[in-house]
N, C-alpha and C. Protein backbone atom coordinates (compact mmCIF):
# COMPACT_ATOMS: atom_id res chain seq x y z
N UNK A 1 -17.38 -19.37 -29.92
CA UNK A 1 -17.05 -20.68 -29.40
C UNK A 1 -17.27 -20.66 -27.89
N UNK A 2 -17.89 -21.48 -27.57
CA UNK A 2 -18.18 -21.97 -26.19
C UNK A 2 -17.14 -23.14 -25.26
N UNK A 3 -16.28 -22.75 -24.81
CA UNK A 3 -15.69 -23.59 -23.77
C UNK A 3 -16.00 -23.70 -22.51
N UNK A 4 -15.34 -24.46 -21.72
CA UNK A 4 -15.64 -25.26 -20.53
C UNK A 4 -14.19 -25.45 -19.62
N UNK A 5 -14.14 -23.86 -18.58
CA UNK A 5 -12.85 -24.42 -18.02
C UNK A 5 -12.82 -25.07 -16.36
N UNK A 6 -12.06 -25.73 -16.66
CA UNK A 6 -12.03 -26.49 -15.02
C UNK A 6 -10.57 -26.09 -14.68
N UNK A 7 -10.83 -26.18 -13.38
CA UNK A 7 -9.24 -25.84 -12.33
C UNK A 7 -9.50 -27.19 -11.60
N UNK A 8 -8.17 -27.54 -11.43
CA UNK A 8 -7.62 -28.79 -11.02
C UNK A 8 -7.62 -28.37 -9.50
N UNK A 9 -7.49 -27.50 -8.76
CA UNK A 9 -7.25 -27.02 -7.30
C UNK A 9 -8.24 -26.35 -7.27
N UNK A 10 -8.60 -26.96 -5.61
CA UNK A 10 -9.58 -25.94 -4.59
C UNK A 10 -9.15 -25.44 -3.76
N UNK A 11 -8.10 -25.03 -3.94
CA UNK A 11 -7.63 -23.93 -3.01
C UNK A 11 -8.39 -22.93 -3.52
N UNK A 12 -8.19 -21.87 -2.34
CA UNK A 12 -8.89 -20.78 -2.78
C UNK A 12 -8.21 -19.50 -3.32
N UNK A 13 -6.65 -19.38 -3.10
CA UNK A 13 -6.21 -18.53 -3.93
C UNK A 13 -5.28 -19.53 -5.08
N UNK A 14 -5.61 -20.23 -5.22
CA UNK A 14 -5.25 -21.45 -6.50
C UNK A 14 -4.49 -20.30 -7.98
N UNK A 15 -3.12 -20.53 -7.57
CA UNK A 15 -2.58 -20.08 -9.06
C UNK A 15 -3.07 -20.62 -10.71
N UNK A 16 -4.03 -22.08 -10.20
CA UNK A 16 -4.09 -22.44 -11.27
C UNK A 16 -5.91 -21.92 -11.77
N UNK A 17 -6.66 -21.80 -10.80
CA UNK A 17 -7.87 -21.37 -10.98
C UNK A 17 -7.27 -19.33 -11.51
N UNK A 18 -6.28 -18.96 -11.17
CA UNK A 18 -5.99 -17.36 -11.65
C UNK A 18 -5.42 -17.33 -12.88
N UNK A 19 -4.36 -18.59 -13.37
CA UNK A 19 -4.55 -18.52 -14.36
C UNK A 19 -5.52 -19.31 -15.17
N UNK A 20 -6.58 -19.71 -15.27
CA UNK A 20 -7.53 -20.44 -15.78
C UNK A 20 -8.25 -19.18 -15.98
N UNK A 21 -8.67 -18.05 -15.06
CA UNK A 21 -9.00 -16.36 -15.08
C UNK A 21 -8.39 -16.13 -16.33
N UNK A 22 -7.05 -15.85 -16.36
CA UNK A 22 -6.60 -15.63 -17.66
C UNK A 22 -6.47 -15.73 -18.87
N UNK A 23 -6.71 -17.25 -18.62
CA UNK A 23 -6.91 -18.09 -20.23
C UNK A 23 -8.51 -17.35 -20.10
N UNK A 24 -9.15 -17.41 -19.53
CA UNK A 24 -10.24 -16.68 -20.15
C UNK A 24 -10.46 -15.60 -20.33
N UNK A 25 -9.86 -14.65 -19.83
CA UNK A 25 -9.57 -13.36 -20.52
C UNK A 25 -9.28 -12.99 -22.00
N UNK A 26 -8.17 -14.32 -22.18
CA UNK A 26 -7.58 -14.39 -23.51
C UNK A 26 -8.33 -14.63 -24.49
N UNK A 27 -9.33 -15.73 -23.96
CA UNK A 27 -10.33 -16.26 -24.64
C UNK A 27 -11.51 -15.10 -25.18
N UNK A 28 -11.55 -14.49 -24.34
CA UNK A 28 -12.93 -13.39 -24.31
C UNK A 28 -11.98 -12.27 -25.73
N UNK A 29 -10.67 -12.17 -25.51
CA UNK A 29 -10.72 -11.42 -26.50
C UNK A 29 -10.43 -12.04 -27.98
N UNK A 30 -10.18 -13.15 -27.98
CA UNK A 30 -10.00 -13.97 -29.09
C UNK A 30 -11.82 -14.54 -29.57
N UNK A 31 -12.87 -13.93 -28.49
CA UNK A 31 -14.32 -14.14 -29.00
C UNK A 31 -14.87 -15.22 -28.86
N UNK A 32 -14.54 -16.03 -27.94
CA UNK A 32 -14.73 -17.17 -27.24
C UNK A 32 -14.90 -16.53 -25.84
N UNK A 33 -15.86 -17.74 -25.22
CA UNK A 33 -16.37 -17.82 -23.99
C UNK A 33 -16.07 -18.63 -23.27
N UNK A 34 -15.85 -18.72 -21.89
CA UNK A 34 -15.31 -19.57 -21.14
C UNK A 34 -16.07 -19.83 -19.89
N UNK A 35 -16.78 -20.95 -19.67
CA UNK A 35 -17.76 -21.07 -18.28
C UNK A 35 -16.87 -21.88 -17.91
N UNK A 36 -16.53 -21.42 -16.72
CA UNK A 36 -15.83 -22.33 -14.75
C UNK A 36 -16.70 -23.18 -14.72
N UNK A 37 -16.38 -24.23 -14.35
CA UNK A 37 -16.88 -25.70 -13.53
C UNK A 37 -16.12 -25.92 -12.15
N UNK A 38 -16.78 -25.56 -11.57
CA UNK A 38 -16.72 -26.44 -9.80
C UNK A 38 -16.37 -27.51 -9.68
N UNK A 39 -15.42 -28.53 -9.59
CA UNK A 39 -15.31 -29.68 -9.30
C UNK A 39 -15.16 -30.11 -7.94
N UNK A 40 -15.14 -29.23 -7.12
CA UNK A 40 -15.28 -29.58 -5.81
C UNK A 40 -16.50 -30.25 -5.27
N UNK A 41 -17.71 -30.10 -5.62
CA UNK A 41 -19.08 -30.77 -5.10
C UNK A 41 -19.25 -32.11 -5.72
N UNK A 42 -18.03 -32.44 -6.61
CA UNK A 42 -18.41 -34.21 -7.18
C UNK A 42 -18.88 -35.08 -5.90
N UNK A 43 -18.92 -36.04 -6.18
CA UNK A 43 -18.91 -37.27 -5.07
C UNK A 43 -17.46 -37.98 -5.67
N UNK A 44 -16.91 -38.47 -4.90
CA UNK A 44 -15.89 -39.53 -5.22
C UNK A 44 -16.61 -40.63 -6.41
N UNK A 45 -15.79 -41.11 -7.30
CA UNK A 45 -16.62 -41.96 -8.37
C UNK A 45 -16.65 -43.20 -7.77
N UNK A 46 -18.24 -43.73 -7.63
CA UNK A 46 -18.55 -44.75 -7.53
C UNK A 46 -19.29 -45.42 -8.55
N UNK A 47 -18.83 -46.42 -9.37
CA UNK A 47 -19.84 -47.29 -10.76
C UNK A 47 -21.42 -47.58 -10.19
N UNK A 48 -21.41 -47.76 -8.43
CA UNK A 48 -23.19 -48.10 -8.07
C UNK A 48 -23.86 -47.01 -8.23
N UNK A 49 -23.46 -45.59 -8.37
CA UNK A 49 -24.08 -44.59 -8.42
C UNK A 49 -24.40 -44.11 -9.96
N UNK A 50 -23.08 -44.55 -10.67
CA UNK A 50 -23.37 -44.43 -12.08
C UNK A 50 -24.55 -44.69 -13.16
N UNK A 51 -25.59 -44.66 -12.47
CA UNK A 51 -26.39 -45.51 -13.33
C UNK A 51 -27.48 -44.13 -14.10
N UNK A 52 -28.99 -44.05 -14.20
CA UNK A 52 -29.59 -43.17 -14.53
C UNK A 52 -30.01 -42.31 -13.43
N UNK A 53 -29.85 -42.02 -11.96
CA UNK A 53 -29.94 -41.60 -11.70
C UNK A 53 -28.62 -41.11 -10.47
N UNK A 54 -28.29 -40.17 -11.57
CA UNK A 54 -26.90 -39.92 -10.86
C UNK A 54 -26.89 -38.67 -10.11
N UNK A 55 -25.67 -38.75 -9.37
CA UNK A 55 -25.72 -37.24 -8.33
C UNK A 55 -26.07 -36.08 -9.17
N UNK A 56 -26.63 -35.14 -8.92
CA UNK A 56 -26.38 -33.96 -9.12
C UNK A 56 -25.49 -33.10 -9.60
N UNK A 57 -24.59 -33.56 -9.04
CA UNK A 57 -23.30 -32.77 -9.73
C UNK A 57 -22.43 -33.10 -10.88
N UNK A 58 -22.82 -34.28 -10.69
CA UNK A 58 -22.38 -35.43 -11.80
C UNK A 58 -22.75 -34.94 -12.95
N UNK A 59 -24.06 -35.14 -13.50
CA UNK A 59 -25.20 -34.57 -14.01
C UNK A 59 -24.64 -33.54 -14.69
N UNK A 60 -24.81 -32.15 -14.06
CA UNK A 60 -24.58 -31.17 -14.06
C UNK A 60 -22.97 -30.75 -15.20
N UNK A 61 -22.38 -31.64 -14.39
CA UNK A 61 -20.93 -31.72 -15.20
C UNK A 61 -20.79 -32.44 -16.36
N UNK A 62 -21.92 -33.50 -16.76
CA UNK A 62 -21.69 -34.40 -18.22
C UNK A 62 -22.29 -33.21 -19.04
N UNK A 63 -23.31 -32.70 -18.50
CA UNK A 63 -24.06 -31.47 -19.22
C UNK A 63 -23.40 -30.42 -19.63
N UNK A 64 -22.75 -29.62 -18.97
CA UNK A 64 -21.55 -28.65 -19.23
C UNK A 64 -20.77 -29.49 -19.98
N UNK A 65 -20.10 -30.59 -20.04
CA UNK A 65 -19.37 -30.51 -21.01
C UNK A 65 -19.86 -31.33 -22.32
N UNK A 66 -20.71 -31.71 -22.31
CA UNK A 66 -21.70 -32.15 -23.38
C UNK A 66 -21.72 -30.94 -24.14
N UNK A 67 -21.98 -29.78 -23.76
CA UNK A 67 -22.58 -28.07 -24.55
C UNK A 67 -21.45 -27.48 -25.08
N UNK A 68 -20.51 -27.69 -24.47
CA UNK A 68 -18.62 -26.93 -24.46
C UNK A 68 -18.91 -27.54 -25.87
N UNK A 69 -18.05 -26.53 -26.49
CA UNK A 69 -17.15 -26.84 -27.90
C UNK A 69 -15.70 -27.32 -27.23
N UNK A 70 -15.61 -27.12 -26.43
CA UNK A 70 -13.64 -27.89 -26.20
C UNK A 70 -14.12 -27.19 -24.64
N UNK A 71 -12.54 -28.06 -24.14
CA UNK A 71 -12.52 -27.52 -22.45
C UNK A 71 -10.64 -26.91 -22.72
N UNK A 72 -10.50 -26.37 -21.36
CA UNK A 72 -9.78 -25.90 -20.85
C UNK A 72 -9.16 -26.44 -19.74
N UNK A 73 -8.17 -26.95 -19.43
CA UNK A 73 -7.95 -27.66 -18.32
C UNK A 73 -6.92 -27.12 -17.69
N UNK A 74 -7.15 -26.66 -16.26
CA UNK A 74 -5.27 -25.65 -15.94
C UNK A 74 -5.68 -26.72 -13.86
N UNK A 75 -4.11 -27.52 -14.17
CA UNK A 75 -4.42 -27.91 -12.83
C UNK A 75 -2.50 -27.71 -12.24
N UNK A 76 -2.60 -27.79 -10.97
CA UNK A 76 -1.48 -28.07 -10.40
C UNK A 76 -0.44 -29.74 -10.50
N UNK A 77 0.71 -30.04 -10.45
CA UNK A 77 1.08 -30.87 -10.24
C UNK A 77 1.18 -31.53 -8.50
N UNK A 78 0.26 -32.54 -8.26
CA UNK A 78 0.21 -33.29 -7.16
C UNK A 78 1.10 -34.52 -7.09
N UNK A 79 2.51 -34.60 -6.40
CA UNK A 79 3.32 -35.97 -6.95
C UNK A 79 3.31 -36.42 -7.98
N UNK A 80 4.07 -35.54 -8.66
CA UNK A 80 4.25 -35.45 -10.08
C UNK A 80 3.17 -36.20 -10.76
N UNK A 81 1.93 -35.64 -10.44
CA UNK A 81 0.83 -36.71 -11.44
C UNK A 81 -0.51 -35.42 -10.95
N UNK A 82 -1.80 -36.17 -11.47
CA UNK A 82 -3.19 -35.18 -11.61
C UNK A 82 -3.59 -35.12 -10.08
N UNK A 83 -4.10 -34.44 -9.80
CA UNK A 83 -4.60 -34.35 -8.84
C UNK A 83 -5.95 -34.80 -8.32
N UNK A 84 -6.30 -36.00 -7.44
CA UNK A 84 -7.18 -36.15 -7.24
C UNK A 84 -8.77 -35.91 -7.63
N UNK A 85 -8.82 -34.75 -7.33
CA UNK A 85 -10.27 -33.93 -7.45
C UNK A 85 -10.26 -34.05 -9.37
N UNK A 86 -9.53 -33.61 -9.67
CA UNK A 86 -9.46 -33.78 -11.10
C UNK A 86 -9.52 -34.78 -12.06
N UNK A 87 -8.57 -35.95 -11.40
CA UNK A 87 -8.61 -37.41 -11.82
C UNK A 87 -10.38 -37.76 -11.59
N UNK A 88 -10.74 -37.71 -10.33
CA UNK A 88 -12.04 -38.01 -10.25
C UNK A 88 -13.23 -37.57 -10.93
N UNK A 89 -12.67 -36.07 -11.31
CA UNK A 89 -13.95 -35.05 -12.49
C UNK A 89 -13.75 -35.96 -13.78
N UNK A 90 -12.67 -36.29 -14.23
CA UNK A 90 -12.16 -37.42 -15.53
C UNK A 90 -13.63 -38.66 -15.41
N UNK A 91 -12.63 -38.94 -14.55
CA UNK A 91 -13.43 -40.81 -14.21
C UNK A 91 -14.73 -40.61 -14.31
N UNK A 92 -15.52 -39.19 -13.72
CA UNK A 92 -17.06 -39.38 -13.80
C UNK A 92 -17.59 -39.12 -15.17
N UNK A 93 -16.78 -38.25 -15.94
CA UNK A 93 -17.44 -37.74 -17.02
C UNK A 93 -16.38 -38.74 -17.79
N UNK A 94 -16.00 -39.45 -18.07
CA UNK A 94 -15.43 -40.63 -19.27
C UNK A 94 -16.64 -41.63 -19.54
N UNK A 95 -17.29 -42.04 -18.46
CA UNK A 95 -18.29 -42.91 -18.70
C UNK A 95 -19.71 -42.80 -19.75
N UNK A 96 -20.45 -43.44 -20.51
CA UNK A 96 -19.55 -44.62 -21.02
C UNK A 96 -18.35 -45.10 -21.70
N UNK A 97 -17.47 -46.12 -21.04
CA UNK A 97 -16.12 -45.86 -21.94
C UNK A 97 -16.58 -45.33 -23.59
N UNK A 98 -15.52 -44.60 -24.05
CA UNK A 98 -15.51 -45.11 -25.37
C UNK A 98 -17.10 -44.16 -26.29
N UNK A 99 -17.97 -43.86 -25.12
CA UNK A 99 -19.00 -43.02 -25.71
C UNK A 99 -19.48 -41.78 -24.91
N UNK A 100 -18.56 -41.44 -23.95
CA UNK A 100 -18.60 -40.14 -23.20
C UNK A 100 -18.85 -38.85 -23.79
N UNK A 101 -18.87 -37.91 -22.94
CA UNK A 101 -19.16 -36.45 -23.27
C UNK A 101 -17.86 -36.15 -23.77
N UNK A 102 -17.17 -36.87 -23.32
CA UNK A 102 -15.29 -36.48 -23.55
C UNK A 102 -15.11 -36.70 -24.89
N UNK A 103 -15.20 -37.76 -25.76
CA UNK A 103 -14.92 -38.28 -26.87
C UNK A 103 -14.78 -37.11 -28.02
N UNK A 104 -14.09 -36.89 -28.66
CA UNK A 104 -14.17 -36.09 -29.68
C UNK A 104 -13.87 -34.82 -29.44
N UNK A 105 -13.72 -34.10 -27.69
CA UNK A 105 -13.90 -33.00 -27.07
C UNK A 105 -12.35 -32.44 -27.06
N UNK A 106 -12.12 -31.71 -28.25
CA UNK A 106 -10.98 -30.56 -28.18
C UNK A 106 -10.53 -29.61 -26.69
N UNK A 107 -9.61 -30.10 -26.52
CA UNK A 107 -8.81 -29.85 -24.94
C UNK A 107 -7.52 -29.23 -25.22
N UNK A 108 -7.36 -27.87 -24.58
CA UNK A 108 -5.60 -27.76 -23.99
C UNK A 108 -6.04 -28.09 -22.26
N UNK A 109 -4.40 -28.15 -21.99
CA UNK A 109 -3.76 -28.34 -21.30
C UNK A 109 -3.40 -27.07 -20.81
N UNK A 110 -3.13 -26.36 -19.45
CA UNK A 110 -2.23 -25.53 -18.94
C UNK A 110 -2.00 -25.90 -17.37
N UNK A 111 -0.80 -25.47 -17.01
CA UNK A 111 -0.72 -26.01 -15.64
C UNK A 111 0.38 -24.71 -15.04
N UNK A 112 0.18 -24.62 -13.40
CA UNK A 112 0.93 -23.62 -12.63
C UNK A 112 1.41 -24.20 -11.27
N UNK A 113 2.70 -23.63 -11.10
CA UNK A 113 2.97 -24.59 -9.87
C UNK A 113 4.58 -23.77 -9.06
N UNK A 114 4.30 -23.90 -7.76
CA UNK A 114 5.94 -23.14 -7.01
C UNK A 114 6.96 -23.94 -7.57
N UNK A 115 7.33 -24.82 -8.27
CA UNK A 115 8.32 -25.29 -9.00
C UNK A 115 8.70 -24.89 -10.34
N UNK A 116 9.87 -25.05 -10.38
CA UNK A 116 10.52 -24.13 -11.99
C UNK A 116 10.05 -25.10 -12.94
N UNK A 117 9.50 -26.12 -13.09
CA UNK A 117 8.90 -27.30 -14.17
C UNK A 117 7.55 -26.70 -14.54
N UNK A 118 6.62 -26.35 -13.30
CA UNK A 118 5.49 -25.42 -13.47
C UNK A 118 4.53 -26.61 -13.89
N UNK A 119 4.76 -27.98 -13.73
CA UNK A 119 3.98 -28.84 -13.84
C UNK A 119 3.59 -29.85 -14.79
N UNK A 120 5.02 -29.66 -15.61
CA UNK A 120 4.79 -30.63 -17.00
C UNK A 120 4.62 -32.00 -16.49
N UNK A 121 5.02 -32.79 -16.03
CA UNK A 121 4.75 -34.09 -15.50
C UNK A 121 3.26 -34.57 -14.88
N UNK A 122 2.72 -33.24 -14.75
CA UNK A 122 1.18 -34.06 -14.80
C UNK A 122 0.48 -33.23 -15.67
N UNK A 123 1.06 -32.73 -16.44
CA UNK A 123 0.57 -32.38 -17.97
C UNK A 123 0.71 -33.56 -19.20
N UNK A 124 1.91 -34.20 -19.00
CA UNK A 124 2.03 -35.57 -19.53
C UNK A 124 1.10 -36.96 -18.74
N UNK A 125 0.99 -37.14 -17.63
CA UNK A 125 0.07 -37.80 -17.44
C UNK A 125 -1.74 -37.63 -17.32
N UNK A 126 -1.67 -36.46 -17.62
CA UNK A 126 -3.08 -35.87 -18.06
C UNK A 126 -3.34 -36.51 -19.45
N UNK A 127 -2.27 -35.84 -20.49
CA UNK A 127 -2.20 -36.73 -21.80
C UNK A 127 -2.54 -38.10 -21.83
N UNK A 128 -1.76 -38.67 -21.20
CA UNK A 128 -2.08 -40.20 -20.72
C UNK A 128 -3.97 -40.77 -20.80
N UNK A 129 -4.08 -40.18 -19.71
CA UNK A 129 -5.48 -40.42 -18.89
C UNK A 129 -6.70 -39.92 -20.12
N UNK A 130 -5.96 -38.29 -21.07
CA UNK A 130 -7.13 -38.17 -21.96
C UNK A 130 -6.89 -39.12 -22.98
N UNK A 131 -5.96 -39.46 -23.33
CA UNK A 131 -5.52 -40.46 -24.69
C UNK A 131 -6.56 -41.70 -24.24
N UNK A 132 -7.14 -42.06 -23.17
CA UNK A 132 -7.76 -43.29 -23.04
C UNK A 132 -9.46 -42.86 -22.96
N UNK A 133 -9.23 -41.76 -22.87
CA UNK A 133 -11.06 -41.58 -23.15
C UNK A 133 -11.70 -40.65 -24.33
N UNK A 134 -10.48 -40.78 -25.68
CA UNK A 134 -10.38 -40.41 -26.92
C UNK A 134 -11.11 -38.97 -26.70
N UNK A 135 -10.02 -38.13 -25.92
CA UNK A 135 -9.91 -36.64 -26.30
C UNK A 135 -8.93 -36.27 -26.85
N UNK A 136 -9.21 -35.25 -27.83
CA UNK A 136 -7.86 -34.59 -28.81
C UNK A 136 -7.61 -33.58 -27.64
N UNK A 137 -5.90 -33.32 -27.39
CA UNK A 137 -4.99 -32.64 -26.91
C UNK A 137 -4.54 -31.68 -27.80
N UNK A 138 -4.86 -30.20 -27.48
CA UNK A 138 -3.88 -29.62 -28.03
C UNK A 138 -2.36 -29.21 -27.62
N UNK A 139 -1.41 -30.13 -28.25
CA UNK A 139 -0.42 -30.58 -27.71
C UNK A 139 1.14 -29.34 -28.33
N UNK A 140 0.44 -28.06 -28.95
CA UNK A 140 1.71 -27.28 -28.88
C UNK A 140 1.57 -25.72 -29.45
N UNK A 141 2.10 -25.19 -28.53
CA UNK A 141 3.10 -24.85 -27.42
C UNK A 141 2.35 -25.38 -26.30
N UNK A 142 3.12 -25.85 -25.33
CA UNK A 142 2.48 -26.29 -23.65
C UNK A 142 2.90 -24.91 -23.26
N UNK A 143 1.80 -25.25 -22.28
CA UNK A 143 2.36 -23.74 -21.35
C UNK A 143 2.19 -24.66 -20.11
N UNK A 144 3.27 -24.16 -19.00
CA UNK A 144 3.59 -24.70 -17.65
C UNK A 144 4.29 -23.71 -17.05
N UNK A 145 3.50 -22.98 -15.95
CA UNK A 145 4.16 -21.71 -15.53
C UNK A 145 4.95 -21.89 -14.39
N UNK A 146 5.83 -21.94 -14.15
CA UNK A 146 6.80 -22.12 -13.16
C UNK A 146 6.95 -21.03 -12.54
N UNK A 147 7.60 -21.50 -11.51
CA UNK A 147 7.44 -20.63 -9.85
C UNK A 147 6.57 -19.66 -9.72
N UNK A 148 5.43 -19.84 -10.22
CA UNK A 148 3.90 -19.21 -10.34
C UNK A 148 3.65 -18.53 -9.18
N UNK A 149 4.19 -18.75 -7.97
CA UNK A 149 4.03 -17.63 -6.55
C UNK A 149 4.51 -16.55 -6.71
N UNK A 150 5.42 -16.36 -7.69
CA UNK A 150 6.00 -14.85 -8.12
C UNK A 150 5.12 -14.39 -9.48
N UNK A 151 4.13 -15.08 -10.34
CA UNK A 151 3.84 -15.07 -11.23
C UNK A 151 2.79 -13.80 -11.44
N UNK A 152 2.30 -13.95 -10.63
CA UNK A 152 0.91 -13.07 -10.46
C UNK A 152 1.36 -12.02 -9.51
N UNK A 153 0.09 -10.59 -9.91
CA UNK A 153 0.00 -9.97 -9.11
C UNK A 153 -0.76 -9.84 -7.92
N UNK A 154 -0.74 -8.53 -7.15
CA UNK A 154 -2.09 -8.24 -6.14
C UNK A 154 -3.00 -8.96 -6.12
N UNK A 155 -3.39 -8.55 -8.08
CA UNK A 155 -4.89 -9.05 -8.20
C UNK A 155 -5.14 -9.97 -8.71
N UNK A 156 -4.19 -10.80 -8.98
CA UNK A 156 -4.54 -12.00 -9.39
C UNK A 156 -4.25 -12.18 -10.73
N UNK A 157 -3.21 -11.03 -11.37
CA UNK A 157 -3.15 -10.98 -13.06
C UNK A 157 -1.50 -11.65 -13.00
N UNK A 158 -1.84 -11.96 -14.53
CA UNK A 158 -0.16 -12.58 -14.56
C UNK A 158 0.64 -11.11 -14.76
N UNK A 159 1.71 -11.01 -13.76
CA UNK A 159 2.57 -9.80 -13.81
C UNK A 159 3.88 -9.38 -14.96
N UNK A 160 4.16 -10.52 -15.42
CA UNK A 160 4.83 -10.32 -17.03
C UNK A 160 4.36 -10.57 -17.95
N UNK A 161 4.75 -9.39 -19.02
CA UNK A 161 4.31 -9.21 -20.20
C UNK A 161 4.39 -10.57 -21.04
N UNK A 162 5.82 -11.26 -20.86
CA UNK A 162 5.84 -12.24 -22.02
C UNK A 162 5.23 -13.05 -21.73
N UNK A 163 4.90 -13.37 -20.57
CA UNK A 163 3.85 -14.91 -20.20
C UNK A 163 2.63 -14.23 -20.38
N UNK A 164 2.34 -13.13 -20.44
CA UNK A 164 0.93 -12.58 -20.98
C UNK A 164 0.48 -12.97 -22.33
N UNK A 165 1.36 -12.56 -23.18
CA UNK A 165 1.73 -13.17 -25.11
C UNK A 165 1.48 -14.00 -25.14
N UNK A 166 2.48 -15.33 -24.13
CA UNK A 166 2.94 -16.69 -24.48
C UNK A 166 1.32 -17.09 -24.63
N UNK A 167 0.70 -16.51 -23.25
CA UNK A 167 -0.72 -17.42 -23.08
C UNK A 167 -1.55 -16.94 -23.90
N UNK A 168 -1.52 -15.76 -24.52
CA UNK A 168 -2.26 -15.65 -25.60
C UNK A 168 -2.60 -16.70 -27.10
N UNK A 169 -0.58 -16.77 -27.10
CA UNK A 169 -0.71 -17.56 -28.09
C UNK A 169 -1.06 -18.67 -28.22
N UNK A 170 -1.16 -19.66 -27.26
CA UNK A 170 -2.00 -20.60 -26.96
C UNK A 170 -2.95 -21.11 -26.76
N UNK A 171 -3.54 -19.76 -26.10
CA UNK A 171 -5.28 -19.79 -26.31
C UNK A 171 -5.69 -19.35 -28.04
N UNK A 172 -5.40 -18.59 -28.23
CA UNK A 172 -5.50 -18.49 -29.85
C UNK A 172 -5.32 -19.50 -30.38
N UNK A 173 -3.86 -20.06 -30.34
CA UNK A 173 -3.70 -21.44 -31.48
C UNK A 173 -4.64 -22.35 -30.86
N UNK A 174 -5.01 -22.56 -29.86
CA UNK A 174 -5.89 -24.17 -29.88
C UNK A 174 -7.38 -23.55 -29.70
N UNK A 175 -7.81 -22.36 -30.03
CA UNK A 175 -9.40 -21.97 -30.25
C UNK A 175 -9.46 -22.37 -32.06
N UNK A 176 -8.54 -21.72 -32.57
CA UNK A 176 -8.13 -21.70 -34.06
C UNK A 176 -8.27 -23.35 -34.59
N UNK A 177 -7.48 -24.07 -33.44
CA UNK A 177 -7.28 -25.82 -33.71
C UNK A 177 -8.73 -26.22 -33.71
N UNK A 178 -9.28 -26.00 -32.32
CA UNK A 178 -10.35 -26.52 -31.94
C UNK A 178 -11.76 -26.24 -32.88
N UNK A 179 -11.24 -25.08 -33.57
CA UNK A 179 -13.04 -24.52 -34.54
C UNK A 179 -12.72 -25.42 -35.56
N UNK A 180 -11.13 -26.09 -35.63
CA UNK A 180 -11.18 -26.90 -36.85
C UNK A 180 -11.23 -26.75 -38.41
């Protein structure tokens, strides 16, 4: 199986791009593949640009996830809601409503964040936003890693065992969901 993961943050030591590392780790041993997407080089969504000859990156990104068997989505909570850069990777690749690359496209959810919630509140309005451009959610167990600045190590690995499992089991159950 071929997935497609995006990180919601460009930061550059981004807890959520380290664990998005992880889910693909998990992935690699569950025999699935996981290609990163950049969402930082979008353009802000504009409909005049939308047409057949679209940015580059744009492009680039309906294509990747056109090929994905399902995506992966691990972003931070920004005021308790999606984060920009992310909302905007949405908006470009939803189009055409209703007949996008998105439609039909098997998705979890994971999110990391310095708060003990770890980001469920824009894990629920993620839900939201995919429920309108008819993507299936895999909607259980959520994983939302809280106070994620202690989470990881040195190198960037998650430093407890049980959130090691937990995320296993999640990447397992929604590869398992997603092959259908």
């Amino acid at each position: 199986m071929n997935l497609l993961g995006i990180s919601g943050s460009l930061r550059a030591e981004s807890f959520n791009t380290s664990l998005l590392g992880a889910a693909t780790r998990c992935a690699a041993d569950a025999g699935a593949t996981v290609n990163h997407f950049d969402i930082g080089t979008l353009p802000l969504y504009n409909q005049d640009l939308d047409g057949d000859d679209k940015p580059g990156p744009v492009a680039a990104l309906k294509d990747a996830i056109d090929k994905a068997d399902g995506l992966v989505l691990v972003s931070p909570e920004y005021n308790y809601g999606i984060p920009g850069v992310l909302k905007n990777a949405i908006d470009w690749a939803s189009r055409p409503g209703y007949k996008s690359v998105l439609v039909g496209k098997p998705t979890v959810i994971l999110s990391a964040s310095m708060s003990v919630t770890g980001g469920v509140r824009m894990q629920a309005h993620l839900k939201n936003v995919l429920a309108a451009t008819l993507t299936p959610v895999y909607c259980a167990p959520e994983f939302a890693l809280g106070t994620a600045h202690k989470a990881f190590d040195d190198a960037g690995e998650l430093a407890d065992e049980d959130t090691r499992k937990r995320l296993d089991r999640l990447i397992n159950g929604y590869i398992e969901w997603a092959a259908g």
